[in-house]
Protein backbone atom coordinates (compact mmCIF):
# COMPACT_ATOMS: atom_id res chain seq x y z
CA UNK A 1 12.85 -8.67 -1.95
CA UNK A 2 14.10 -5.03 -1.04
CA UNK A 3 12.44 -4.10 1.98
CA UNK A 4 11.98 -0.42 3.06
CA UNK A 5 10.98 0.15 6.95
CA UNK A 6 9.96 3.99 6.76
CA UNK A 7 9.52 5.03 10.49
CA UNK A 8 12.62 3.48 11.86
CA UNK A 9 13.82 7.00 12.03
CA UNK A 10 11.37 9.25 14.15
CA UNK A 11 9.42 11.61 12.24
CA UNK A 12 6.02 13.15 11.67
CA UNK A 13 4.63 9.83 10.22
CA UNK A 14 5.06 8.14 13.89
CA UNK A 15 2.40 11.19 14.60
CA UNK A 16 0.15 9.68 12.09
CA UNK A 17 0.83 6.03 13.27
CA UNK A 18 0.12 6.87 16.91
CA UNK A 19 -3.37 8.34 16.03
CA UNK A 20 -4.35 5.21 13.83
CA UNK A 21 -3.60 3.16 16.83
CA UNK A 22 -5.32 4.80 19.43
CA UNK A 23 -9.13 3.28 20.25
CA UNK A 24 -10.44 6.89 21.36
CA UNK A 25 -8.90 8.70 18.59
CA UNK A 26 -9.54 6.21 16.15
CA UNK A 27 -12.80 6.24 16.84
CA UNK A 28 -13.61 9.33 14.30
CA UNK A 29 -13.04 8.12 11.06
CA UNK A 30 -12.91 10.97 9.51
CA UNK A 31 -9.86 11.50 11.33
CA UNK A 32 -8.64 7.97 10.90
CA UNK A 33 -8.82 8.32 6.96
CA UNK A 34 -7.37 11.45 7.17
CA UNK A 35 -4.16 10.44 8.92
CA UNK A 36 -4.17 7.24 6.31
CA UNK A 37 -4.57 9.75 3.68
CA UNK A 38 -1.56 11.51 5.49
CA UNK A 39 0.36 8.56 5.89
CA UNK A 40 0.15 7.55 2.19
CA UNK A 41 1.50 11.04 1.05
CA UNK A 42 4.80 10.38 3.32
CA UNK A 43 4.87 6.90 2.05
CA UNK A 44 4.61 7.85 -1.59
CA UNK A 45 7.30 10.63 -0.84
CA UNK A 46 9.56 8.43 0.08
CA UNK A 47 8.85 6.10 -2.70
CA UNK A 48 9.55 8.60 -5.28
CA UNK A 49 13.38 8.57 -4.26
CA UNK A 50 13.88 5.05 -6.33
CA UNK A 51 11.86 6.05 -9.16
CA UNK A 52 13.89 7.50 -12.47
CA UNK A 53 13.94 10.57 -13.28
CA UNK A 54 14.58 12.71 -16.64
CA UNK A 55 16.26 16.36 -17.43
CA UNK A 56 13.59 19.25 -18.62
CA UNK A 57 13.72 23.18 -18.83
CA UNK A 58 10.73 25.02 -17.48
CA UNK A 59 10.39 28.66 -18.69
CA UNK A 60 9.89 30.73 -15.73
CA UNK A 61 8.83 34.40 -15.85
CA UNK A 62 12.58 35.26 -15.55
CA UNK A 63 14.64 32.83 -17.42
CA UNK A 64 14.37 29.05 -18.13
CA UNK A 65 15.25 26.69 -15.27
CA UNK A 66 17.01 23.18 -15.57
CA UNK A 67 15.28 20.63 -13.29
CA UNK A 68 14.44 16.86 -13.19
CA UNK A 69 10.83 15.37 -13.94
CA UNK A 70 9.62 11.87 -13.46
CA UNK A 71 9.95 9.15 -16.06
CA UNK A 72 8.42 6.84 -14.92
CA UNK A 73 5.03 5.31 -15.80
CA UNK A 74 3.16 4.98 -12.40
CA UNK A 75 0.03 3.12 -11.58
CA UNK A 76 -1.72 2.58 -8.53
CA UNK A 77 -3.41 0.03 -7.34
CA UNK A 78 -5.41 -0.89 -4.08
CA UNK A 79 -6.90 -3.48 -2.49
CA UNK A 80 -10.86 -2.75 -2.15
CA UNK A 81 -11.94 -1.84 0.61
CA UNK A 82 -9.71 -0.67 2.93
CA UNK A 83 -6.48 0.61 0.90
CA UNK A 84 -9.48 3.84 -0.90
CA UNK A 85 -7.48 6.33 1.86
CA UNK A 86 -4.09 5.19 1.60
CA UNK A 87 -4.73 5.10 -2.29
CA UNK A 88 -5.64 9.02 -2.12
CA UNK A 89 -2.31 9.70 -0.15
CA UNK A 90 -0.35 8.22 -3.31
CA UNK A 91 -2.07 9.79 -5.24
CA UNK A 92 -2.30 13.46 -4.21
CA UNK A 93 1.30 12.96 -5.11
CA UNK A 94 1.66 10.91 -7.91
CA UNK A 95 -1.49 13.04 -9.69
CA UNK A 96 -0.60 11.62 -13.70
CA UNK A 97 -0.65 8.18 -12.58
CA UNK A 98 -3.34 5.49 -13.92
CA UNK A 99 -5.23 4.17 -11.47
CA UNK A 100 -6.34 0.38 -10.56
CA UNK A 101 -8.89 -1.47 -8.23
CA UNK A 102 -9.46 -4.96 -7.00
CA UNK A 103 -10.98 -6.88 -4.37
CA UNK A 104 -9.60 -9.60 -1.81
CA UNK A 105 -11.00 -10.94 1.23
CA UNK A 106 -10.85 -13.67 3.57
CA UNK A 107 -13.37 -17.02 2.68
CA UNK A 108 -13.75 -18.66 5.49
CA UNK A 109 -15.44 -21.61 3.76
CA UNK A 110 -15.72 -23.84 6.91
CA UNK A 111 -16.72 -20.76 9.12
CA UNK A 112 -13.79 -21.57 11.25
CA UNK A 113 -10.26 -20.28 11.40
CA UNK A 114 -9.28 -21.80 7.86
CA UNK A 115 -9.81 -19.35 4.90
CA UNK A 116 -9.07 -18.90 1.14
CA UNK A 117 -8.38 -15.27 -0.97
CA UNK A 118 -10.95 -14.82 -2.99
CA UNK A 119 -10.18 -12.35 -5.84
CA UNK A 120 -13.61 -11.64 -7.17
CA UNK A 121 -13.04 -7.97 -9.35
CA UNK A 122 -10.42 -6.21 -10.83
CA UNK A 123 -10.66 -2.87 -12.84
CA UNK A 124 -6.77 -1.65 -13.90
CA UNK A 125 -5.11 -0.53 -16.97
CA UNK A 126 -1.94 -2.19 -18.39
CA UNK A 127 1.02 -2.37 -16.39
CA UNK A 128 3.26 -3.62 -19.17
CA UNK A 129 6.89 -1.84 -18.68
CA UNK A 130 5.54 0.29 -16.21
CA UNK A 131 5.93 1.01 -12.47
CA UNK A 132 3.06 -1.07 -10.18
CA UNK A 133 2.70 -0.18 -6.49
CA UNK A 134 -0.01 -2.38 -5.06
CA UNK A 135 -1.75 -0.62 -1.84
CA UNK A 136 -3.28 -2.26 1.36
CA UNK A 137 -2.63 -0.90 4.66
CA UNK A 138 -2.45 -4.20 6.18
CA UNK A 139 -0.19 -7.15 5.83
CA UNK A 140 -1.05 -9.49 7.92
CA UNK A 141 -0.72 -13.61 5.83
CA UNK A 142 0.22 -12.06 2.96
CA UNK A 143 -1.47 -14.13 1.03
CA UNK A 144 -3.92 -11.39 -0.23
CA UNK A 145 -1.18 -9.76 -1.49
CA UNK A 146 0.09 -13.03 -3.54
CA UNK A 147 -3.21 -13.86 -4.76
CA UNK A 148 -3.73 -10.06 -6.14
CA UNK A 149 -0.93 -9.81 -8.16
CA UNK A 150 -1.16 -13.24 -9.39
CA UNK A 151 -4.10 -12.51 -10.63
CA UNK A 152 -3.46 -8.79 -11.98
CA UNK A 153 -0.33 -9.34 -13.94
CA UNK A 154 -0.28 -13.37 -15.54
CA UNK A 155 0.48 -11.63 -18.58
CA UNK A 156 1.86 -8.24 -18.41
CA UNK A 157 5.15 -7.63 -16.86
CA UNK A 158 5.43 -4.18 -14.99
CA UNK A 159 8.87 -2.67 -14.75
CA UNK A 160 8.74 -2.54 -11.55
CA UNK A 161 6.50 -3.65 -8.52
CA UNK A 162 6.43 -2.06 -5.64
CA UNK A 163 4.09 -2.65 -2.02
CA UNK A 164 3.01 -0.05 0.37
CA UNK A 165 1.48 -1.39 3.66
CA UNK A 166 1.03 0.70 6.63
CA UNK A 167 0.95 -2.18 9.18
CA UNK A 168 2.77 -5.08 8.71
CA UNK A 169 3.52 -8.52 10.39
CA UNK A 170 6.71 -10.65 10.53
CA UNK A 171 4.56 -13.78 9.37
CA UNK A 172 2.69 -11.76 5.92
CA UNK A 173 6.50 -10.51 4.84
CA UNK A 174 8.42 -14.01 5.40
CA UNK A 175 5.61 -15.05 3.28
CA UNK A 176 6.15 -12.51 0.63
CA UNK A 177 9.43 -13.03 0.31
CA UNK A 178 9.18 -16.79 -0.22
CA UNK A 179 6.51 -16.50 -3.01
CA UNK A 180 7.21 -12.97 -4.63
CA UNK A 181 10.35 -11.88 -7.17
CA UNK A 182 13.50 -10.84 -5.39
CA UNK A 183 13.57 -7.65 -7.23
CA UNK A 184 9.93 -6.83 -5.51
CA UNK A 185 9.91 -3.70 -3.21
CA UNK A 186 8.36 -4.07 0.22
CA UNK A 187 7.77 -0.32 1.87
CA UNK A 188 6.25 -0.80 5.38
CA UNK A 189 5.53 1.84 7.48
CA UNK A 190 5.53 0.11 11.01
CA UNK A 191 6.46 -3.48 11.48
CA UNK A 192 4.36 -4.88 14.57
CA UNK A 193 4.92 -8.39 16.41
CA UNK A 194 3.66 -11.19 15.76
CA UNK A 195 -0.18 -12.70 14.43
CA UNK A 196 -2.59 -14.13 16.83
CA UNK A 197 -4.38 -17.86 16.49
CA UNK A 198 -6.51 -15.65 14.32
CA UNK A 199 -4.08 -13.94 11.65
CA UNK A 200 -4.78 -10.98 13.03
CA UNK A 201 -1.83 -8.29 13.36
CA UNK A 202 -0.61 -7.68 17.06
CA UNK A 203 -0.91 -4.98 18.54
CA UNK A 204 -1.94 -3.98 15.07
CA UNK A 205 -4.94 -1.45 15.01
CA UNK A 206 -8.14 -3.27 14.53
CA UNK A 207 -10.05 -3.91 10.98
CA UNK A 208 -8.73 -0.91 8.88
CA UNK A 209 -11.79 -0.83 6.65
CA UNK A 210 -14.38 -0.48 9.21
CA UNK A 211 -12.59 1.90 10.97
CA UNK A 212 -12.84 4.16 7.97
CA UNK A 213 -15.89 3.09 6.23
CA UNK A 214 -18.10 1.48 9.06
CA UNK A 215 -19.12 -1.96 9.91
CA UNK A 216 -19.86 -4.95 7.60
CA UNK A 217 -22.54 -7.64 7.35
């Protein structure tokens, strides 16, 4: 797997990172799916370096200019709920790309610590030959991950897949690398420490989804 770590250099997106982080700022979620949103635009940025690329002329009001377009197919895809923000931030960039949904969560079947992925909808287009960046802000297991594209892609093959996590743990990308294609590509914007006895991502933020939608039963 070729894995991309984002903030090791500093830059605005540490900004963002800080603010996601912090329990008084974090407390408006307006402003924490903003700086998701915000964080998903740099992340998609950065993205679009490995991506091909073809030659075109654009007529300009003065002459006819030689540039570079993309050539890629793109489609997105997030994990419901929580990866709606970081999904706009790829796409305010990647605005022709086809656009895909599913949903993953944690069973806990026994009500204790043990759980399951249940993947329960899906709503995506084909990504046959074309460019697949799955989106979840956090990577905790990894096992959502696994279980999603399992399930989206049994018989399509994209051109390329590609991962975008804001928040990830040591644990969730050992895992990923052991049960995902070599030629898979991990982008993570901060790498954090370890999981706790309850797969939860230390220091890590807190549950991304409430924070920007509100509570759940």
């Amino acid at each position: 797997m070729h894995i991309h770590y984002i903030s090791e250099q500093n830059s605005i997106l540490n900004h963002f990172l800080a603010q996601i982080r912090d329990v008084t700022i974090q407390k408006d979620s307006m402003r924490f799916r903003k700086n998701i949103e915000r964080i998903g635009e740099i992340m998609a940025y950065e993205l679009s370096k490995t991506l091909a690329y073809k030659n075109i002329e654009v007529q300009t009001p003065l002459g006819i200019k030689h540039t570079t377009t993309i050539a890629d197919h793109v489609v997105l895809c997030s994990i419901l709920r929580a990866g709606l923000a970081l999904h706009t931030g790829f796409m305010n960039l990647f605005d022709n790309a086809e656009n895909g949904f599913v949903s993953a969560y944690r069973h806990h079947y026994d009500n204790d610590e043990k759980f399951e992925i249940l993947v329960e909808y899906q709503a995506a287009p084909s990504f046959e030959n074309k460019n697949l960046i799955l989106i979840d802000p956090m990577l905790a297991t990894g096992q959502s991950i696994v279980a999603v594209l399992n399930k989206l892609h049994l018989e399509q093959k994209p051109k390329e897949i590609h991962i975008a996590i804001v928040i990830a743990a040591p644990e969730g990308i050992a895992y990923l690398q052991e049960n995902l294609p070599h030629d898979c590509h991990l982008w993570v914007a901060a790498l954090d420490d370890k999981l706790n006895e309850k797969n939860y991502i230390v220091p890590g933020l807190g549950d991304a989804g409430d924070l920007a939608y509100g509570s759940k039963l």
